[in-house]
PDB file of N, CA and C in Angstrom:
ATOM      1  N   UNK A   1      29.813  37.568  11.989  1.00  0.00           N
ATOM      2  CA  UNK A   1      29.086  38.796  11.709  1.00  0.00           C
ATOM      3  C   UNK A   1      28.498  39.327  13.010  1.00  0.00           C
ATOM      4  N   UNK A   2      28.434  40.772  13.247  1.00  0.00           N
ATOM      5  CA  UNK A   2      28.256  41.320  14.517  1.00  0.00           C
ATOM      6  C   UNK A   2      26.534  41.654  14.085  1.00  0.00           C
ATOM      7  N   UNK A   3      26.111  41.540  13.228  1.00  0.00           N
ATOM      8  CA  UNK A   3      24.938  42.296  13.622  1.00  0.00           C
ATOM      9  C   UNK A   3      23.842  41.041  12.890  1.00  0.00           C
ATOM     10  N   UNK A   4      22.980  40.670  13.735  1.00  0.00           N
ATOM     11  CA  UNK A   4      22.145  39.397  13.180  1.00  0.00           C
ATOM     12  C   UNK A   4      20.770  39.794  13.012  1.00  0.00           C
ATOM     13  N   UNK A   5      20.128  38.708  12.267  1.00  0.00           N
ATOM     14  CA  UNK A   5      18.612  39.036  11.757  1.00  0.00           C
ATOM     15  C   UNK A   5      18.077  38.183  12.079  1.00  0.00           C
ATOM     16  N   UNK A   6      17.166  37.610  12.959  1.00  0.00           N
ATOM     17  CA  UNK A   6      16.851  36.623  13.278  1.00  0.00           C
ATOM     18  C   UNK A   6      16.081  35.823  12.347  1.00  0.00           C
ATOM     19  N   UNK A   7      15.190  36.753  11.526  1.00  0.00           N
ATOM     20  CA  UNK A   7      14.498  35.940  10.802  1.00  0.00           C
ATOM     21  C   UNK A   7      15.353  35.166   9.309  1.00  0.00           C
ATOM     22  N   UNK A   8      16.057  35.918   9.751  1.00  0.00           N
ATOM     23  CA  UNK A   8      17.060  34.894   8.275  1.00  0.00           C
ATOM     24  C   UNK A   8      17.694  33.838   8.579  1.00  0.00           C
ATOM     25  N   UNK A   9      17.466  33.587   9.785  1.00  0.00           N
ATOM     26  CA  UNK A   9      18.694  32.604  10.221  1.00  0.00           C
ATOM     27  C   UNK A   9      18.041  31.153  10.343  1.00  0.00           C
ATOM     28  N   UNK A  10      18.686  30.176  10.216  1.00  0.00           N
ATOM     29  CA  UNK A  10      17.462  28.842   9.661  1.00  0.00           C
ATOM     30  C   UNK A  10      17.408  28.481  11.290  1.00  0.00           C
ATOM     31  N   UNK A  11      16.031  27.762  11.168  1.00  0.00           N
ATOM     32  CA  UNK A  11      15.763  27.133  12.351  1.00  0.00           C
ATOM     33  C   UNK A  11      16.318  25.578  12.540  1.00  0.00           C
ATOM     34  N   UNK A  12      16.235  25.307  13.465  1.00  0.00           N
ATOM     35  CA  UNK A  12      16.166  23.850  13.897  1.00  0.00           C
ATOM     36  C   UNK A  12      15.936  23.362  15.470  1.00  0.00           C
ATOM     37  N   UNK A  13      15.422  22.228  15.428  1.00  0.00           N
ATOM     38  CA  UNK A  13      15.280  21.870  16.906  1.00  0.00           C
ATOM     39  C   UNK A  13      16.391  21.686  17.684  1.00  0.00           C
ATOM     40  N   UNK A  14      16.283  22.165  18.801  1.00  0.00           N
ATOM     41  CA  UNK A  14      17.863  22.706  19.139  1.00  0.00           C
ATOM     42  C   UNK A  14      17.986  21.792  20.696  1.00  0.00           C
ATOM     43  N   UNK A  15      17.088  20.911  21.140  1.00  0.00           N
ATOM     44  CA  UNK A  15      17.534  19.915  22.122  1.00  0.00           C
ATOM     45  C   UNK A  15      16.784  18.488  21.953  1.00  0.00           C
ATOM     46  N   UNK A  16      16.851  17.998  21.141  1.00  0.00           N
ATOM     47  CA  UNK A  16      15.805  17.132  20.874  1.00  0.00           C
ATOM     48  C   UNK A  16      16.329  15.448  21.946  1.00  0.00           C
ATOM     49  N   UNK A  17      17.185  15.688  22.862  1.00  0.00           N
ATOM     50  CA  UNK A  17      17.427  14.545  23.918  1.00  0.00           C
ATOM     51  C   UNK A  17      16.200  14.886  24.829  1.00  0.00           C
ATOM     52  N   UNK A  18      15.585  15.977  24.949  1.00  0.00           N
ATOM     53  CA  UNK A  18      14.624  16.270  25.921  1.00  0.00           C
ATOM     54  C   UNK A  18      13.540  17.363  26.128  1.00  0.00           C
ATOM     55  N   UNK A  19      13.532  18.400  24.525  1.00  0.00           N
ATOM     56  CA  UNK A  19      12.506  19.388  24.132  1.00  0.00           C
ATOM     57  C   UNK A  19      12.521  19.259  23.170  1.00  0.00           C
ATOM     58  N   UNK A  20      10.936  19.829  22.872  1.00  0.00           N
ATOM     59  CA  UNK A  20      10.647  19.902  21.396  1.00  0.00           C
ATOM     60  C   UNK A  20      11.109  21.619  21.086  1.00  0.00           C
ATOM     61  N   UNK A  21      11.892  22.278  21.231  1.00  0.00           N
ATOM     62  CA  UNK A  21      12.283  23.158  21.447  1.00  0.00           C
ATOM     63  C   UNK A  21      12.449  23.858  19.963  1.00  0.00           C
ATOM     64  N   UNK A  22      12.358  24.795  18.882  1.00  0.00           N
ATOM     65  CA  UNK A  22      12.789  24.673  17.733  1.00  0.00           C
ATOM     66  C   UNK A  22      12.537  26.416  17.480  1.00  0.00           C
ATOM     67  N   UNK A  23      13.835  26.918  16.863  1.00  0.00           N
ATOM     68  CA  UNK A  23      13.900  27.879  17.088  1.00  0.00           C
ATOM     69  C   UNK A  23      15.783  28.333  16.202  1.00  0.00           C
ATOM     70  N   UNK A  24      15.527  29.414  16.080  1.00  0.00           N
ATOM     71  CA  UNK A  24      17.005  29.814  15.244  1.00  0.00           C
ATOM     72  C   UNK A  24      18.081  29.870  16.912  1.00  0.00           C
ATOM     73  N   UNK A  25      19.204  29.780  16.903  1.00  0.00           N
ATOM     74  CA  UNK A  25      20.530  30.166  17.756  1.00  0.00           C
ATOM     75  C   UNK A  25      21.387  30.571  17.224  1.00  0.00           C
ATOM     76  N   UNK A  26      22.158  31.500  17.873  1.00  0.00           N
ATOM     77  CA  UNK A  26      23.021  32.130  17.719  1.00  0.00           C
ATOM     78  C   UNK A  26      24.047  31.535  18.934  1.00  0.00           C
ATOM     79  N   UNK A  27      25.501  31.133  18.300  1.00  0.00           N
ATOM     80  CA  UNK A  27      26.299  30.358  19.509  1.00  0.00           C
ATOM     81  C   UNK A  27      27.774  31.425  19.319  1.00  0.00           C
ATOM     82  N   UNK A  28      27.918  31.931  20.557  1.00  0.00           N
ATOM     83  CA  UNK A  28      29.338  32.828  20.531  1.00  0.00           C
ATOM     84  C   UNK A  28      30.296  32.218  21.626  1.00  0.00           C
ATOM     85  N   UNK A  29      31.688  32.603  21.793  1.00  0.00           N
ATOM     86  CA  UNK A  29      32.245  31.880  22.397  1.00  0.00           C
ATOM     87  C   UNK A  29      31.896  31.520  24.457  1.00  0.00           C
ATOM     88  N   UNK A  30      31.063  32.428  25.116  1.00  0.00           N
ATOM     89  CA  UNK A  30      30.553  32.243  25.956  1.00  0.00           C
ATOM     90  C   UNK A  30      29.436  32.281  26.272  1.00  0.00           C
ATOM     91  N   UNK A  31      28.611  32.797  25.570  1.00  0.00           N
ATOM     92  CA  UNK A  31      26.777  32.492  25.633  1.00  0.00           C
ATOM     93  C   UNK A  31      26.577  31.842  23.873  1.00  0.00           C
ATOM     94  N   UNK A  32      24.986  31.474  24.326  1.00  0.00           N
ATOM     95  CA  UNK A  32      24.340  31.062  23.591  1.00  0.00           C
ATOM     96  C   UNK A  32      22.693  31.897  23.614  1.00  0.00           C
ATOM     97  N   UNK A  33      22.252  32.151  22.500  1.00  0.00           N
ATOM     98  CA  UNK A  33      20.868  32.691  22.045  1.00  0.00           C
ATOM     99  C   UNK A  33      20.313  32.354  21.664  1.00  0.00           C
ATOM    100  N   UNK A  34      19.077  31.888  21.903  1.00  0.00           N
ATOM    101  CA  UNK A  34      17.832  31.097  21.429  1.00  0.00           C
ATOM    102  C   UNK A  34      16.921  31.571  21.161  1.00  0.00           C
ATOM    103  N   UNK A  35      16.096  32.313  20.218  1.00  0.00           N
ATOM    104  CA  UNK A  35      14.534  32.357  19.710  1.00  0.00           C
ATOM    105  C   UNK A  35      14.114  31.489  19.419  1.00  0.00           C
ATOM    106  N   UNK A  36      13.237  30.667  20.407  1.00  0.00           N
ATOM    107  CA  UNK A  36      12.659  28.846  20.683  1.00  0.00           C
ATOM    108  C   UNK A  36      11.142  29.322  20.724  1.00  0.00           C
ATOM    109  N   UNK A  37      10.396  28.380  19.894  1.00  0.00           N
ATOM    110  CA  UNK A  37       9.144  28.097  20.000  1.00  0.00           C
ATOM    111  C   UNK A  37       8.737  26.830  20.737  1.00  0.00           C
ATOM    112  N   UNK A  38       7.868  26.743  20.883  1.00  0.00           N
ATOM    113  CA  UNK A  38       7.079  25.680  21.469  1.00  0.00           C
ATOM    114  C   UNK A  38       5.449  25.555  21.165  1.00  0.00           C
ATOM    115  N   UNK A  39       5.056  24.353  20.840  1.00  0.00           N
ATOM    116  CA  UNK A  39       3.859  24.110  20.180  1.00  0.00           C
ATOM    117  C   UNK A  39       2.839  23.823  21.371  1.00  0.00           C
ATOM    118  N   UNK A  40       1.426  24.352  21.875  1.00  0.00           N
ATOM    119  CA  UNK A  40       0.880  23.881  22.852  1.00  0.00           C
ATOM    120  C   UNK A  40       0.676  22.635  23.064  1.00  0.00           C
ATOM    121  N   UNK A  41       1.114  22.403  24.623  1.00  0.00           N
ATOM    122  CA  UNK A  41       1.403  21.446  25.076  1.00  0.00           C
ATOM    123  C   UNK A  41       2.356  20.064  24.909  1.00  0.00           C
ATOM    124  N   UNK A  42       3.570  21.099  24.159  1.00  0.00           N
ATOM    125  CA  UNK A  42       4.999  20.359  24.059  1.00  0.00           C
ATOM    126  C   UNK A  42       5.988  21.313  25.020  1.00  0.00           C
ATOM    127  N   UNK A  43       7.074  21.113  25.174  1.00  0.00           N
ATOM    128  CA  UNK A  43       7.988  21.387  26.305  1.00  0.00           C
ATOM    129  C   UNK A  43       8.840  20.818  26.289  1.00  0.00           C
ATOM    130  N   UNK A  44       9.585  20.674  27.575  1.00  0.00           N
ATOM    131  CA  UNK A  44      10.805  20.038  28.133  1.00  0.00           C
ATOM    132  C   UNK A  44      10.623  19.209  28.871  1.00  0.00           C
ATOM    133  N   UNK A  45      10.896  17.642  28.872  1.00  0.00           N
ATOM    134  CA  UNK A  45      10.746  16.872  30.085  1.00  0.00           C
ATOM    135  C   UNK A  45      11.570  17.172  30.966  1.00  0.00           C
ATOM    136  N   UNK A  46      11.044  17.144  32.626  1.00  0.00           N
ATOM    137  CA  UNK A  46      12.482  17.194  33.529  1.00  0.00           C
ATOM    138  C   UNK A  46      13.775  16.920  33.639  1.00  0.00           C
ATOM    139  N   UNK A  47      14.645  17.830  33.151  1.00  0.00           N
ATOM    140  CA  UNK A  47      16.189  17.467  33.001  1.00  0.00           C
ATOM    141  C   UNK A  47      17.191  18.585  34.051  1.00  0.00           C
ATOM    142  N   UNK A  48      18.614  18.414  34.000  1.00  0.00           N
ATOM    143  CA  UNK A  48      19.415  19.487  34.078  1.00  0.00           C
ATOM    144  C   UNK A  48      20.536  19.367  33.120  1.00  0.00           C
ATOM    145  N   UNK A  49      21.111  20.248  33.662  1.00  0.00           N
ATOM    146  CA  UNK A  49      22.373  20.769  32.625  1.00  0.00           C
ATOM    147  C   UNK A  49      23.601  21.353  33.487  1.00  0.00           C
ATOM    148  N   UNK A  50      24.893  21.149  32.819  1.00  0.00           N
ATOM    149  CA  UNK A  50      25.630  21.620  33.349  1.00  0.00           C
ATOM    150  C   UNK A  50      25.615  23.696  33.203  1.00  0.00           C
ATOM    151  N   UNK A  51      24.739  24.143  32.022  1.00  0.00           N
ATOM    152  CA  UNK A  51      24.535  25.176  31.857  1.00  0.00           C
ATOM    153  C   UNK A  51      23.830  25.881  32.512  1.00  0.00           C
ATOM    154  N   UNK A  52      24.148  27.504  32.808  1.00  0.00           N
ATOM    155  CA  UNK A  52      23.044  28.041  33.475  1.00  0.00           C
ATOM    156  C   UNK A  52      22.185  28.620  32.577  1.00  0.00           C
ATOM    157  N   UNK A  53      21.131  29.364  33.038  1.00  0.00           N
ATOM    158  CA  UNK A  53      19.738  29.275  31.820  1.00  0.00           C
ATOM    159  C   UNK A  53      19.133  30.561  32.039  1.00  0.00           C
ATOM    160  N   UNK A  54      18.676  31.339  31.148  1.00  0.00           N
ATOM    161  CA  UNK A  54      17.837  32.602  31.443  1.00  0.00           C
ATOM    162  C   UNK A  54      16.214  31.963  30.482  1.00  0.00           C
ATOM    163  N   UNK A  55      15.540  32.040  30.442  1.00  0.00           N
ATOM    164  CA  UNK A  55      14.644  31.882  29.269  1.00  0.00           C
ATOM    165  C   UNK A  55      13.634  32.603  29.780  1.00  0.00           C
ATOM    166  N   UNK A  56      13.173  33.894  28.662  1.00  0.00           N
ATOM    167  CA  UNK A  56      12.124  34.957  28.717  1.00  0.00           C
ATOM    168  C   UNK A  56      11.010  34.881  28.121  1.00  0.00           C
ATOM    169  N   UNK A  57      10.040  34.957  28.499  1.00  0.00           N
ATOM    170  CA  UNK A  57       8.692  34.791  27.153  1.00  0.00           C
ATOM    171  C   UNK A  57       8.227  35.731  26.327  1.00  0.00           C
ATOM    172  N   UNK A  58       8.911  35.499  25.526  1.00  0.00           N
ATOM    173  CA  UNK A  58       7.727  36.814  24.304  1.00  0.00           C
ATOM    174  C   UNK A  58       6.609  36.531  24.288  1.00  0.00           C
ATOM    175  N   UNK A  59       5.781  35.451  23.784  1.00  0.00           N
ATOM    176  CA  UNK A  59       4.769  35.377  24.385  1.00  0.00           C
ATOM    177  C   UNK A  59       3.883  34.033  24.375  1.00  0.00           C
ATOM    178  N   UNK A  60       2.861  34.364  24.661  1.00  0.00           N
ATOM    179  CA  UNK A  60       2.366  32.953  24.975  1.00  0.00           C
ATOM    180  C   UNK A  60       2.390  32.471  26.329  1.00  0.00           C
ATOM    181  N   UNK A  61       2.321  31.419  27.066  1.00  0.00           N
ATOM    182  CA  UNK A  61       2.146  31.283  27.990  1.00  0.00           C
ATOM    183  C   UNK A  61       3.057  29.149  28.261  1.00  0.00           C
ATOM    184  N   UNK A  62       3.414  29.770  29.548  1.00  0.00           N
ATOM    185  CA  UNK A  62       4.749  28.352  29.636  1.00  0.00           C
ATOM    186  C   UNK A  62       4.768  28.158  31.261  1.00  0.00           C
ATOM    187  N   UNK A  63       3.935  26.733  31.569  1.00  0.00           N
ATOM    188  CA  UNK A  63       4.344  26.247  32.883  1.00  0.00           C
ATOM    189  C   UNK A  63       5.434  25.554  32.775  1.00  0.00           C
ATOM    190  N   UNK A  64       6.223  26.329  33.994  1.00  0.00           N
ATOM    191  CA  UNK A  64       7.266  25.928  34.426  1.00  0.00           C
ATOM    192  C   UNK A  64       7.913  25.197  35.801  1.00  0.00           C
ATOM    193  N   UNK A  65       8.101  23.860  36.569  1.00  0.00           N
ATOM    194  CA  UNK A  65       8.609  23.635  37.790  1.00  0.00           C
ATOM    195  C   UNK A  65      10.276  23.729  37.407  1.00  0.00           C
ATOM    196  N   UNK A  66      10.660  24.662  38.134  1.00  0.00           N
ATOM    197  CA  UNK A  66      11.537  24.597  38.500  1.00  0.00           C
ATOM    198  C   UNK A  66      12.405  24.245  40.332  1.00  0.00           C
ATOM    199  N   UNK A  67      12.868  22.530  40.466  1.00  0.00           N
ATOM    200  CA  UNK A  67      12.773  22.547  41.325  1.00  0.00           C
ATOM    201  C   UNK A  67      12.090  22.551  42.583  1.00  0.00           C
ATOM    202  N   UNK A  68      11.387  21.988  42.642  1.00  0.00           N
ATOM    203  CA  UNK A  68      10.129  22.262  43.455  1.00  0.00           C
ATOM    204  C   UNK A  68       9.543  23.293  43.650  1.00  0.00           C
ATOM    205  N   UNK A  69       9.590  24.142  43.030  1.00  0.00           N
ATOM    206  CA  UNK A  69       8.344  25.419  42.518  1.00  0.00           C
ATOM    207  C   UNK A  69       7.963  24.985  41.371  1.00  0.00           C
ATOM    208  N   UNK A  70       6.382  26.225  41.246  1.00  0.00           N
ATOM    209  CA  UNK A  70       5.754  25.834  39.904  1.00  0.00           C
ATOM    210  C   UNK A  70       5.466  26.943  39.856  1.00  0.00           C
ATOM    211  N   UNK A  71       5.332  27.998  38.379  1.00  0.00           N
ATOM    212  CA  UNK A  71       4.772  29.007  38.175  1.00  0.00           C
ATOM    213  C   UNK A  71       4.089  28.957  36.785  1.00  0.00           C
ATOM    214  N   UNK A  72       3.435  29.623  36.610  1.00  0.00           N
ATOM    215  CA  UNK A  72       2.684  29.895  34.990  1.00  0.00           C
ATOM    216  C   UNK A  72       3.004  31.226  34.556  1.00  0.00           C
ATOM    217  N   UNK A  73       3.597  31.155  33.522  1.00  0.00           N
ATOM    218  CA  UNK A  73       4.592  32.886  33.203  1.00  0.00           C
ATOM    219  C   UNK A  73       4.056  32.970  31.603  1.00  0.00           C
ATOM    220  N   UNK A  74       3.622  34.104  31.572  1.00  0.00           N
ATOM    221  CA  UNK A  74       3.117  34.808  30.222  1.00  0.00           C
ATOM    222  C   UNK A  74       4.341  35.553  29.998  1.00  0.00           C
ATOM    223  N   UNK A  75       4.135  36.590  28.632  1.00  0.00           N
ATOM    224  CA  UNK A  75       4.955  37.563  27.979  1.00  0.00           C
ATOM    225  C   UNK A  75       5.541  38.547  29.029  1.00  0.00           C
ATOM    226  N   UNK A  76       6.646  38.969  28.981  1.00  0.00           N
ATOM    227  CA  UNK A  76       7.723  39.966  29.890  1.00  0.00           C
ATOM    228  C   UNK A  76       8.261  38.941  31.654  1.00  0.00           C
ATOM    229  N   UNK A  77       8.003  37.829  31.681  1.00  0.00           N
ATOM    230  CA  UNK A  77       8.133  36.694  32.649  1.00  0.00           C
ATOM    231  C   UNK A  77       9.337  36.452  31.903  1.00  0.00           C
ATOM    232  N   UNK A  78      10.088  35.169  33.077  1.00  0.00           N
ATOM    233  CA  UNK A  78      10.934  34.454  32.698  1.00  0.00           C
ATOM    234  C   UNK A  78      11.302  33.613  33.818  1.00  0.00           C
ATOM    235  N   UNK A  79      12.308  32.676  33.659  1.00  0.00           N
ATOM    236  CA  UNK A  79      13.100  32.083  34.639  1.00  0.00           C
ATOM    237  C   UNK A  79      14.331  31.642  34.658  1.00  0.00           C
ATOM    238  N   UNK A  80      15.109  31.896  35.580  1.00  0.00           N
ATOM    239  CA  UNK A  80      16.998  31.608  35.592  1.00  0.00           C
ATOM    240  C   UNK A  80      17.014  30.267  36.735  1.00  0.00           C
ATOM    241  N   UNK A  81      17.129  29.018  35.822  1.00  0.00           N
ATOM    242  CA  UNK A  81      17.979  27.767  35.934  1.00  0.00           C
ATOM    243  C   UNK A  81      19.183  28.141  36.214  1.00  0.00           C
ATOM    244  N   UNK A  82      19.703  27.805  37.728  1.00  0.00           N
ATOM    245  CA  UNK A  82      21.014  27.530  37.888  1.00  0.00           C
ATOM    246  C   UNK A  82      21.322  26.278  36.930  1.00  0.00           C
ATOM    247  N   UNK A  83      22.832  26.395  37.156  1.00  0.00           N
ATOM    248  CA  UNK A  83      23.644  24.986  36.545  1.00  0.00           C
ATOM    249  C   UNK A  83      23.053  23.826  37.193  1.00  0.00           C
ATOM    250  N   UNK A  84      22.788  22.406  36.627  1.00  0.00           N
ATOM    251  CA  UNK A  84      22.703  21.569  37.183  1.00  0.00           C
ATOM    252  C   UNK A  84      21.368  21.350  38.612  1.00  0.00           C
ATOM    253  N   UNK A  85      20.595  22.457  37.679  1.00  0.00           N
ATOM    254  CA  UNK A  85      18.986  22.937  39.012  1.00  0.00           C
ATOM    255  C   UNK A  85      18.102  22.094  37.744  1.00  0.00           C
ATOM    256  N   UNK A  86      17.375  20.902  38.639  1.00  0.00           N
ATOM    257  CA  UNK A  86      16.011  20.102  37.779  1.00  0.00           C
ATOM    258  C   UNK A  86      15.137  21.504  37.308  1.00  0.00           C
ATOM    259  N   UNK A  87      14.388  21.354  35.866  1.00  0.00           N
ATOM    260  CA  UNK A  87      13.230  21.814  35.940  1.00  0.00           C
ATOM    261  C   UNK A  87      13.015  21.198  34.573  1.00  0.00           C
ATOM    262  N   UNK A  88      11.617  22.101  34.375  1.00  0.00           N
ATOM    263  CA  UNK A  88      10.330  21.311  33.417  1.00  0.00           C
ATOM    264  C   UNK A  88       9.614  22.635  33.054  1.00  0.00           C
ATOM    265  N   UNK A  89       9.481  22.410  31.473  1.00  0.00           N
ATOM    266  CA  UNK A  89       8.850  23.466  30.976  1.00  0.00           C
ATOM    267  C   UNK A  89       7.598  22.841  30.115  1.00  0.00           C
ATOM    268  N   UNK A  90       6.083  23.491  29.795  1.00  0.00           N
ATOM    269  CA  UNK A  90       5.489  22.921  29.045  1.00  0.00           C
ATOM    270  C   UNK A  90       4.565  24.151  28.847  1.00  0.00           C
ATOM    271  N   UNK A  91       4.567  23.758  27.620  1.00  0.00           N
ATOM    272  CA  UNK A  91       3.507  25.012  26.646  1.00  0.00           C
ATOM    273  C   UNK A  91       1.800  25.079  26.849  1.00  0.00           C
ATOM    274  N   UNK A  92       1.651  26.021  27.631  1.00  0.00           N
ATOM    275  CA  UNK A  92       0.044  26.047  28.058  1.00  0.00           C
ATOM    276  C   UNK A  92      -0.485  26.540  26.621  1.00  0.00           C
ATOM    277  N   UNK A  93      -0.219  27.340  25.903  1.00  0.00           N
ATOM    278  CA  UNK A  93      -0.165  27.585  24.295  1.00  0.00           C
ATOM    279  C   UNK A  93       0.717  27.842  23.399  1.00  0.00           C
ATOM    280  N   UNK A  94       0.447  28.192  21.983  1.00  0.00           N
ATOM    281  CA  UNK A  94       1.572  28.297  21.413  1.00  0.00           C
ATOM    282  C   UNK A  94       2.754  29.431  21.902  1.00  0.00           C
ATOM    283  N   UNK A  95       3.931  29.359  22.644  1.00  0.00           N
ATOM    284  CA  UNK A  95       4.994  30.017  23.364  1.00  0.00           C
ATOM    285  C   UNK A  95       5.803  30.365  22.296  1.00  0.00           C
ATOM    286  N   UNK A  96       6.689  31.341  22.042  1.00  0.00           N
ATOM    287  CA  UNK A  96       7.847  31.607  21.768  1.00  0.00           C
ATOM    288  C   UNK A  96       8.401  32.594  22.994  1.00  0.00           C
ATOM    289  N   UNK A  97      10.080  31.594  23.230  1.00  0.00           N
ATOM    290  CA  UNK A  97      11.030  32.440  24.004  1.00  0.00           C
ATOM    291  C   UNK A  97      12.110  33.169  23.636  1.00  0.00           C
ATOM    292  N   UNK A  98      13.065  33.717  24.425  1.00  0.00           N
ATOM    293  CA  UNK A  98      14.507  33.774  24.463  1.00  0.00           C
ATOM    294  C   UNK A  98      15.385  33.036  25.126  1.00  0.00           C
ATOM    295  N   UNK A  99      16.088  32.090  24.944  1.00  0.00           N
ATOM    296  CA  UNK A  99      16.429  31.319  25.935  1.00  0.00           C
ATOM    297  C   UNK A  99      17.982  31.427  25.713  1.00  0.00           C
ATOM    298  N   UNK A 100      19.061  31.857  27.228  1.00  0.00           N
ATOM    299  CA  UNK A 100      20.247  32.115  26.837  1.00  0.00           C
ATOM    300  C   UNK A 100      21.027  30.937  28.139  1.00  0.00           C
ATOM    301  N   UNK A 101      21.959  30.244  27.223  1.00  0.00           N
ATOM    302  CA  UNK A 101      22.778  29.507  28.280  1.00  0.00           C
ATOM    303  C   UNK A 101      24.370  29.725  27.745  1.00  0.00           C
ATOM    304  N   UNK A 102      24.806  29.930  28.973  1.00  0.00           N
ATOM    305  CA  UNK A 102      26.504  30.015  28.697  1.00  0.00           C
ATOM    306  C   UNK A 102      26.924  28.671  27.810  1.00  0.00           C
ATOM    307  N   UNK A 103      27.861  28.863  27.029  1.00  0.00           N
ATOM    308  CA  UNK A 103      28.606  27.830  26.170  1.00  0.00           C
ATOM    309  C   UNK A 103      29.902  26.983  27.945  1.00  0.00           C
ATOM    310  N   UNK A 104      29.265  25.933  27.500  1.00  0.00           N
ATOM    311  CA  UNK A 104      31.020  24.755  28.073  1.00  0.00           C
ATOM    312  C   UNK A 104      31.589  24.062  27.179  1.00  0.00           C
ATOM    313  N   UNK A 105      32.547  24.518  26.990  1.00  0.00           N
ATOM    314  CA  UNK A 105      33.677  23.396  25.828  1.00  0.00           C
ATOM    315  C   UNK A 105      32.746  23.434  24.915  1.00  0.00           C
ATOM    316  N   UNK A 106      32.384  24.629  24.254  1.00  0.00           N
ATOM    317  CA  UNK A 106      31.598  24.744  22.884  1.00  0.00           C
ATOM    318  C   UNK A 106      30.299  24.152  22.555  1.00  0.00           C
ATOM    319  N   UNK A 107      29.766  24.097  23.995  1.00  0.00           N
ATOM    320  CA  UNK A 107      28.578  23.586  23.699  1.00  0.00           C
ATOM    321  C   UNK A 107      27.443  24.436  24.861  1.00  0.00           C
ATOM    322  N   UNK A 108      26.268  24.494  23.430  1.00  0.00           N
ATOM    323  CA  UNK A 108      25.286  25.549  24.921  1.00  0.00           C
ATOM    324  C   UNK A 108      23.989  24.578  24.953  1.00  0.00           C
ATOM    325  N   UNK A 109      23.159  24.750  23.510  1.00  0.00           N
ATOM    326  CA  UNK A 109      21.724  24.066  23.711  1.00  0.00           C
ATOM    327  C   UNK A 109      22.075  22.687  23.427  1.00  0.00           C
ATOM    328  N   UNK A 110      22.932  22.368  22.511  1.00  0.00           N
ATOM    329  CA  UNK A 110      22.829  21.190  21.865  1.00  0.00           C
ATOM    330  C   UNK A 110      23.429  20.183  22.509  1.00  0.00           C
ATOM    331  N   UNK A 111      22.867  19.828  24.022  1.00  0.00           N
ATOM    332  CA  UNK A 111      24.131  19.014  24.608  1.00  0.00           C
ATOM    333  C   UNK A 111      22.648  17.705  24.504  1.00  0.00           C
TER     334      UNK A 111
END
């Protein structure tokens, strides 16, 4: 179906090897779409991925190191993870994002 609703679409935790991440996706044959929440002071432990990463904040507020930087990004912020670039995300409060990673061999968040 070409045209989606987000709120109809069921949720689930969508990386649970390394975020508490939980949120509806949408998976097409080369990206992936994430409306991900995060509960204050849950996140991502430091990982990478073979995927590259956009993730935007609607809102709320989300420290992020990426790589040896650190920033604190509220609503209309974001940050682009190269492939295989360390970082770490954690919820200064309750966050919801957008988080988009290209699909490899059919796989985007759920690796």
């Amino acid at each position: 179906m070409p045209f989606l609703v987000f709120d109809e679409l069921e949720k689930e935790t969508v990386t649970p090897k390394y975020s508490t991440a939980y949120g509806e996706l949408v998976t097409g044959r080369f990206i992936e779409v994430g409306r991900l929440e995060f509960k204050a002071g849950q996140g991502a432990v430091e990982h990478q991925h073979p995927h590259e990463q956009v993730m935007y904040i609607i809102s709320g507020r989300l420290s992020v190191d990426l790589e040896g930087e650190h920033a604190e990004l509220g609503p209309g912020m974001g940050f682009h993870a190269l492939p295989n670039q360390k970082h770490r995300v954690r919820a200064v409060e309750d966050t919801q994002v957008i988080s988009c990673k290209h699909v490899i061999e059919g796989v985007g968040h759920k690796i």
